[in-house]
Protein backbone atom coordinates (compact mmCIF):
# COMPACT_ATOMS: atom_id res chain seq x y z
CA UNK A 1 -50.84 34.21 -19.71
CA UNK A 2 -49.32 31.40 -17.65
CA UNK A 3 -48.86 29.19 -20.83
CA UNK A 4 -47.34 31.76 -21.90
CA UNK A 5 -45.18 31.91 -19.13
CA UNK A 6 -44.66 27.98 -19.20
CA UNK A 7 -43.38 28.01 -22.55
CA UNK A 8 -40.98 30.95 -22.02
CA UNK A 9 -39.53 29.31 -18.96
CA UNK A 10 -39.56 26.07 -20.86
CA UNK A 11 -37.49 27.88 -23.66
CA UNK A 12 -35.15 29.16 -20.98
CA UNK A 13 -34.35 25.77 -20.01
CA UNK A 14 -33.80 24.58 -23.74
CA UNK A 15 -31.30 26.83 -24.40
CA UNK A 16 -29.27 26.45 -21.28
CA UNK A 17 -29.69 22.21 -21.73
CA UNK A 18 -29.10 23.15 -25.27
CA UNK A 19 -30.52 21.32 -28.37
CA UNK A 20 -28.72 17.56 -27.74
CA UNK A 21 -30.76 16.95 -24.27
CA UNK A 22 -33.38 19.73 -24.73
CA UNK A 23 -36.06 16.93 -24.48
CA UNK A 24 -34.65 15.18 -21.62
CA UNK A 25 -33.97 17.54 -19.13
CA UNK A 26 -36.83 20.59 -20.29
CA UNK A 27 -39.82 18.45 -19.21
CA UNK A 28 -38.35 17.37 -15.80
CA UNK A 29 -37.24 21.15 -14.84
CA UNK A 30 -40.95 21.90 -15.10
CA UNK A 31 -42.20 19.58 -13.23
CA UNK A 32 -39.52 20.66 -10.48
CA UNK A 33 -41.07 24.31 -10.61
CA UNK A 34 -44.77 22.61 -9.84
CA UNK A 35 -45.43 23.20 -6.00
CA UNK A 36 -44.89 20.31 -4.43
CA UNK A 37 -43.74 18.44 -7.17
CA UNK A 38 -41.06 15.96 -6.37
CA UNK A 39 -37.47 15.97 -6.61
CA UNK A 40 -37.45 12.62 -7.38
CA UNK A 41 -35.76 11.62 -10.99
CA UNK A 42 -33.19 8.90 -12.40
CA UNK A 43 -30.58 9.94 -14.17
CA UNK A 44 -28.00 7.09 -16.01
CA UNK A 45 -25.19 8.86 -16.50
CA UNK A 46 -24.91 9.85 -13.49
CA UNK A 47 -25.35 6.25 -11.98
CA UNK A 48 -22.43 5.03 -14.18
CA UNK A 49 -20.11 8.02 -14.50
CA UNK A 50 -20.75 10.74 -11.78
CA UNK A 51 -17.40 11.74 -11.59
CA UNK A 52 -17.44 13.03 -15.30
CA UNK A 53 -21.65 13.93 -15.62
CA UNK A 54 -21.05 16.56 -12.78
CA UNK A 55 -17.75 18.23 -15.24
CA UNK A 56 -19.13 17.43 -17.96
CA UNK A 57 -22.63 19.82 -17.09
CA UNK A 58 -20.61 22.09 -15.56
CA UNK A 59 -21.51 21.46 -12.22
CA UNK A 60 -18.39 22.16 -10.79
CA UNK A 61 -19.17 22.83 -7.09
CA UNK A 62 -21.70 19.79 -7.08
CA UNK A 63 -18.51 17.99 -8.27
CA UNK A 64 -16.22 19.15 -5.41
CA UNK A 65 -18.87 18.46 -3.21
CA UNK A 66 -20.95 15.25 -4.21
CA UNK A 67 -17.75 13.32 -5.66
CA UNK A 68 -14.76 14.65 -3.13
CA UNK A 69 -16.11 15.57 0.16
CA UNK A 70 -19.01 13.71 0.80
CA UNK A 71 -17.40 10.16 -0.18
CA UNK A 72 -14.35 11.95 2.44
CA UNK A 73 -16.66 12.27 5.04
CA UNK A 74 -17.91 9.33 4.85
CA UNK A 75 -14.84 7.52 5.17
CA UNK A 76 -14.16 9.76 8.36
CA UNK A 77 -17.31 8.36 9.43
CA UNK A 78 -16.44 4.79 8.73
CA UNK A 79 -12.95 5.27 10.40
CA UNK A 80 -15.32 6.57 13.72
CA UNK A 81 -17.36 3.69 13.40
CA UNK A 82 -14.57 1.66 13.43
CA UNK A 83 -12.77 3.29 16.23
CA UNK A 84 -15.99 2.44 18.49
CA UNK A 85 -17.53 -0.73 17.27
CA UNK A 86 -14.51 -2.14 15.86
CA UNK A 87 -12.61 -2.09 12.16
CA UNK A 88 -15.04 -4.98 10.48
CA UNK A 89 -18.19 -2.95 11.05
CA UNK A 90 -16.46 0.38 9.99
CA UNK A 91 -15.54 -1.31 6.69
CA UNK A 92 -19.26 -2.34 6.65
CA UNK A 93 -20.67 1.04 7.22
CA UNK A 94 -18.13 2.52 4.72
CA UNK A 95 -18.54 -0.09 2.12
CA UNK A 96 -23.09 0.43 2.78
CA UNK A 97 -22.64 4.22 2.98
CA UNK A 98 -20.57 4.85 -0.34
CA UNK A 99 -22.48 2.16 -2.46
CA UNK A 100 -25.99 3.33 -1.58
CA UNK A 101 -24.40 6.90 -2.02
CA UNK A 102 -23.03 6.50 -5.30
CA UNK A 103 -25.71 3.86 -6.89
CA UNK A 104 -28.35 5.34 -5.11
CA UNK A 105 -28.62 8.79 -3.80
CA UNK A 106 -26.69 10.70 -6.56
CA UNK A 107 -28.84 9.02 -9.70
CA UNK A 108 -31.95 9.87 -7.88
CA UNK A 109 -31.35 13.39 -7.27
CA UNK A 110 -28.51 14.11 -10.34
CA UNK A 111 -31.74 15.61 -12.11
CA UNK A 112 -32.46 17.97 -9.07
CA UNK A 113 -29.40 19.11 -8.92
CA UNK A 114 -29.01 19.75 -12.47
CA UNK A 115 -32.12 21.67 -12.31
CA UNK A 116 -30.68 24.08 -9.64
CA UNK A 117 -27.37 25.30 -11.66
CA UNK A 118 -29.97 25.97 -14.84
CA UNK A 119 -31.93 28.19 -12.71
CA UNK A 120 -28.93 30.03 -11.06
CA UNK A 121 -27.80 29.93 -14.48
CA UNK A 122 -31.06 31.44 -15.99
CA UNK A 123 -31.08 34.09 -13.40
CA UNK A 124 -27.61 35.68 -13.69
CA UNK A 125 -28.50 36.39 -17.02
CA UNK A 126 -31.85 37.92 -16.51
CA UNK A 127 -30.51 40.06 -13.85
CA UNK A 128 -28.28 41.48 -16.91
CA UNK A 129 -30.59 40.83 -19.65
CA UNK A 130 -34.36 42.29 -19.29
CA UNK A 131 -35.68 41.53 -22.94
CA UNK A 132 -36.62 37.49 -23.05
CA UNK A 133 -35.72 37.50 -26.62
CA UNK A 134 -32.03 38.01 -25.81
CA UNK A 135 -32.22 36.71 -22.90
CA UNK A 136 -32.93 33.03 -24.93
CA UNK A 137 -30.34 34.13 -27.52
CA UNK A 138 -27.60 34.54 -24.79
CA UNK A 139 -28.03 31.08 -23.39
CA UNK A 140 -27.89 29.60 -26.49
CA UNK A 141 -24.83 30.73 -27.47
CA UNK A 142 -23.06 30.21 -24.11
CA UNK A 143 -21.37 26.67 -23.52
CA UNK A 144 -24.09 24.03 -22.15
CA UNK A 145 -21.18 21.33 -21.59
CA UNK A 146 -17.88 21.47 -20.72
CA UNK A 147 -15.45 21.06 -23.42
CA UNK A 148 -13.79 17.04 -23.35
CA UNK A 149 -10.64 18.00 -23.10
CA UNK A 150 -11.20 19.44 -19.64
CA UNK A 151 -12.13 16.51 -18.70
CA UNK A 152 -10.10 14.06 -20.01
CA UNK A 153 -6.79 16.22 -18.85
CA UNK A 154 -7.67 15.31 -15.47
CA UNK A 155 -8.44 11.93 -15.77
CA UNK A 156 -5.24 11.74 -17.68
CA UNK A 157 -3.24 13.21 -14.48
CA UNK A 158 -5.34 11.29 -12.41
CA UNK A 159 -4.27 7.94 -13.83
CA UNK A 160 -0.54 9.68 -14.43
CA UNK A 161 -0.33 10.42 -10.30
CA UNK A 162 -1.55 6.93 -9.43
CA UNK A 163 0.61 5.40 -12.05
CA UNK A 164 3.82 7.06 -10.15
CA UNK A 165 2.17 6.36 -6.90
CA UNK A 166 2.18 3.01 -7.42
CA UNK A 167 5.76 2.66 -8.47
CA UNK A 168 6.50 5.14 -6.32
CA UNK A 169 4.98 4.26 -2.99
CA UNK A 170 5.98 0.63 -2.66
CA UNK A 171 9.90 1.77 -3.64
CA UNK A 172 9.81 4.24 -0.91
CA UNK A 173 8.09 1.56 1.75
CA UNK A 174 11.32 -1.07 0.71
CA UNK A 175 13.76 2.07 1.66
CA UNK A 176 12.42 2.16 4.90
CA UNK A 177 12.11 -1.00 5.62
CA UNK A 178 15.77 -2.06 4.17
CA UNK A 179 16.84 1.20 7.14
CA UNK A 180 15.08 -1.20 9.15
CA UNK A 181 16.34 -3.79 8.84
CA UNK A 182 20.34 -2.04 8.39
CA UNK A 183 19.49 -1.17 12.34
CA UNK A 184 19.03 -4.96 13.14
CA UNK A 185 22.35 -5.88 11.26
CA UNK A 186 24.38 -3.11 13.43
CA UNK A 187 23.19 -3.92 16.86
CA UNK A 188 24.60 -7.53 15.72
CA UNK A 189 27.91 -6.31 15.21
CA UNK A 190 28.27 -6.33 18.74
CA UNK A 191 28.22 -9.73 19.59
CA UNK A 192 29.49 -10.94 16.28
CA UNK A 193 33.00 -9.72 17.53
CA UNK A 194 32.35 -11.32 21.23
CA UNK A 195 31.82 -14.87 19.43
CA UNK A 196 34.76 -14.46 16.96
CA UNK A 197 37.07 -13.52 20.67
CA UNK A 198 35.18 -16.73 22.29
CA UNK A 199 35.72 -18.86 19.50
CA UNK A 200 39.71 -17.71 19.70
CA UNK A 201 39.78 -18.04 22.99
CA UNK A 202 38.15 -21.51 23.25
CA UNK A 203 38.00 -23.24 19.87
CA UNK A 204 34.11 -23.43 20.13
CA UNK A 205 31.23 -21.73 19.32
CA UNK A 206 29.71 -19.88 22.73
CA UNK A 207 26.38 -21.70 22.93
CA UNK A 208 24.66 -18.23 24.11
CA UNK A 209 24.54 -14.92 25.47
CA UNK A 210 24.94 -16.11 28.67
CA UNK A 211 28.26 -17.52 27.92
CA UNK A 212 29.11 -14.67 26.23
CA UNK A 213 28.49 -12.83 29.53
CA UNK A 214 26.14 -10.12 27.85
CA UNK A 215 23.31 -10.17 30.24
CA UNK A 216 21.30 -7.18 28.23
CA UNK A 217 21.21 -8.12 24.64
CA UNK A 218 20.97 -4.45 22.46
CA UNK A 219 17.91 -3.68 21.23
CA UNK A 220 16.20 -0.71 19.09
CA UNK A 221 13.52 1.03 17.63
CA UNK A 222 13.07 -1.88 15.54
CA UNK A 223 15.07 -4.70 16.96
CA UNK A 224 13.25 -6.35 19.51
CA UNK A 225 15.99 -8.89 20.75
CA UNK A 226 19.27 -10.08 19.48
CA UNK A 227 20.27 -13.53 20.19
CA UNK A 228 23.09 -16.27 19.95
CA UNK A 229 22.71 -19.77 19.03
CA UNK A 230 26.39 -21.90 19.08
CA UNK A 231 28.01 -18.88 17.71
CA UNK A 232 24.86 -17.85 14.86
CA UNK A 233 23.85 -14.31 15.52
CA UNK A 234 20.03 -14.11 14.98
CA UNK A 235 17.79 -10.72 15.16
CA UNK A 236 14.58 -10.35 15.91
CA UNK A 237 12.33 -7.22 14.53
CA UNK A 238 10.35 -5.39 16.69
CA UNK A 239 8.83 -2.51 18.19
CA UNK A 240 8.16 -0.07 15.78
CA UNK A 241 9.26 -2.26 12.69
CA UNK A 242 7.03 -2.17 9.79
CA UNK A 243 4.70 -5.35 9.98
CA UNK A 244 6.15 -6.66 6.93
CA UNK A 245 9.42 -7.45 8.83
CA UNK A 246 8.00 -7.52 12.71
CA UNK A 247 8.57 -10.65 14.17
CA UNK A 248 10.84 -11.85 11.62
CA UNK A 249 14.03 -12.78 12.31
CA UNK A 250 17.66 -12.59 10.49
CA UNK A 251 20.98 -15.15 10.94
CA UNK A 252 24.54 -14.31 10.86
CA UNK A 253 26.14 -17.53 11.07
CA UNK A 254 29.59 -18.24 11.36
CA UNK A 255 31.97 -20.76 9.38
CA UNK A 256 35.51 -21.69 9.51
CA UNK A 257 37.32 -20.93 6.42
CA UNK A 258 40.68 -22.02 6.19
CA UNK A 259 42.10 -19.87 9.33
CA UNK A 260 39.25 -17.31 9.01
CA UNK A 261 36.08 -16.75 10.63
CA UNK A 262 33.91 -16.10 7.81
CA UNK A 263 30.01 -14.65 8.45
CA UNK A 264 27.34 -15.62 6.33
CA UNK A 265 24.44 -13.13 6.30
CA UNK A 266 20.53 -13.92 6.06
CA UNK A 267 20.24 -15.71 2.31
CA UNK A 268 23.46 -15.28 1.04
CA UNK A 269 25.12 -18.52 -0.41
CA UNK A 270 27.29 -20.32 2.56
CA UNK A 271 30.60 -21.28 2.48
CA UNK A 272 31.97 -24.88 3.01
CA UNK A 273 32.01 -25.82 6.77
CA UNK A 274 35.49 -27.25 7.70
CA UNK A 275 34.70 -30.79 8.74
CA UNK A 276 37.86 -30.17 11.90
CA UNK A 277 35.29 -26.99 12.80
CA UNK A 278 32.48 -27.42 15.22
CA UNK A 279 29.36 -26.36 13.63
CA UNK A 280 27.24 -23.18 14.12
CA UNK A 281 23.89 -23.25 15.12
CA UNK A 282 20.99 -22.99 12.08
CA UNK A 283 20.78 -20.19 9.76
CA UNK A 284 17.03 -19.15 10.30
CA UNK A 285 16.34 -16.22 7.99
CA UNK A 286 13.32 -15.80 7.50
CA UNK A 287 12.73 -12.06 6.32
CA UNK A 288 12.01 -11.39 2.38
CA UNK A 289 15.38 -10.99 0.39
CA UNK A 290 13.82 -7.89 -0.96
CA UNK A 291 14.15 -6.29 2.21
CA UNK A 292 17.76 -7.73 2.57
CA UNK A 293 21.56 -5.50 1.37
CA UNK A 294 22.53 -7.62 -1.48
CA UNK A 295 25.52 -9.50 0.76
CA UNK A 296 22.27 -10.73 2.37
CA UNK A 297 20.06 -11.91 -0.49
CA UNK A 298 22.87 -13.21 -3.23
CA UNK A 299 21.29 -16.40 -3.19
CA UNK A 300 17.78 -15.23 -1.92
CA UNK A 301 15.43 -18.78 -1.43
């Protein structure tokens, strides 16, 4: 009687698995069912493609789980980690946790797993089913895998959504960044007017703010000082400027045209000093053109 039984619950598990990787998984499903048996099994394809072994078998709730959340908590645990021991050993942990997790962990109990959805599988249908017979004959003709095209329509979007992230997230960061750096140019504006009246007044380029007689230099959210050297207007970023541009700085220097005060900004190509002019002091840009207007980056080094 309980060969009997072994072979009909072996048959159960056959047709579920269905005929392609009968003799794989059929053998190791009934050694789960031994008491005391161990859960213990390797499975390849799930050491080299989890993400599409769990869709593919249908284990769709394994797959939300074992491929979304737990890899999510464990980067919330690595970010904790960090937050206490410091960011090197949190990348440690993190890097540790999700290798032996994925290389490790999943293989080992992909099998185990696999064995459960059979069985819930196996018993929604008996509970509707009583004769084994049909019972065996539904299984087989229900779907053992998911069909590919489930599963390569997501990859597809997948790779679509990164594909746009990636163009689309470093476009967005220059925005910013170029609103950034707009503020710093504005706040100069200021004292670009104060040494074209100086230089009227005294045919020379004011040396600083001091002569200028602006004791409190404007300043933003991401300007942290705005300063004058022999006329050349240079900003520095600051404060809550993005760390591509923070501590960089940006020259507006002025040149004697003719009878014009003309202001050359950050890169942009200079014009001729008049030799009768006194000289500015340097131009010492030193921001990324791409972060630059274009008046500022014409002629971007």
């Amino acid at each position: 009687m309980e060969v009997n039984l072994d072979a009909d619950r072996e048959a159960l598990y056959r047709a579920v698995v269905g005929p392609k990787k009968a003799n794989f998984y059929a053998p190791k499903f009934m050694r789960f069912d031994q008491p005391g048996s161990s859960k213990i099994s390797w499975n390849w394809p799930a050491l080299f493609v989890s993400f599409y072994w769990f869709l593919y078998r249908r284990m769709y709730g394994y797959w939300a789980i074992y491929c979304l959340l737990i890899p999510l908590a464990l980067l919330v645990l690595s970010g904790i980690c960090g937050a206490v021991l410091g960011r090197e050993i949190g990348n440690a942990v993190y890097v540790i946790a999700i290798l032996g997790y994925r290389y490790v962990v999943i293989p080992i109990y992909a099998n185990s797993l696999y064995h459960r959805t059979v069985k819930a599988q196996i018993e929604k249908v008996q509970h509707k089913v009583v004769d084994r017979p049909t019972q065996i004959a539904v299984l087989e003709n229900g779907p053992h895998t998911s069909h590919i095209i489930w599963i390569i329509v997501p990859f597809m979007m997948i790779a679509v959504i990164g594909i746009l992230a990636a163009i689309a997230i470093p476009a967005y960061q220059n925005y910013t960044i170029r609103a950034q750096v707009a503020e710093g140019i504005i706040h100069s504006d200021q004292l670009k007017s104060a040494v074209v009246e100086r230089y009227n007044a005294n045919k020379a380029w004011p040396l600083d703010l001091m002569e200028l007689g602006i004791a409190q230099p404007p300043s933003g959210n991401y300007v942290a000082a705005v300063g004058v050297d022999r006329g050349t207007v240079t900003v520095t970023y600051g404060n809550k400027a993005n760390n591509l541009i923070a501590k960089h700085l940006l020259s507006l220097r002025p040149q004697i045209v003719g009878s014009d005060i003309v202001w050359t900004c950050g890169h942009s190509a200079a014009a001729a000093d008049d030799p009768n002019a006194p000289s500015a002091g340097p131009n010492i840009t030193d921001l990324s053109a791409n972060y630059l207007p274009t008046a500022c980056r014409s002629s971007a080094r």
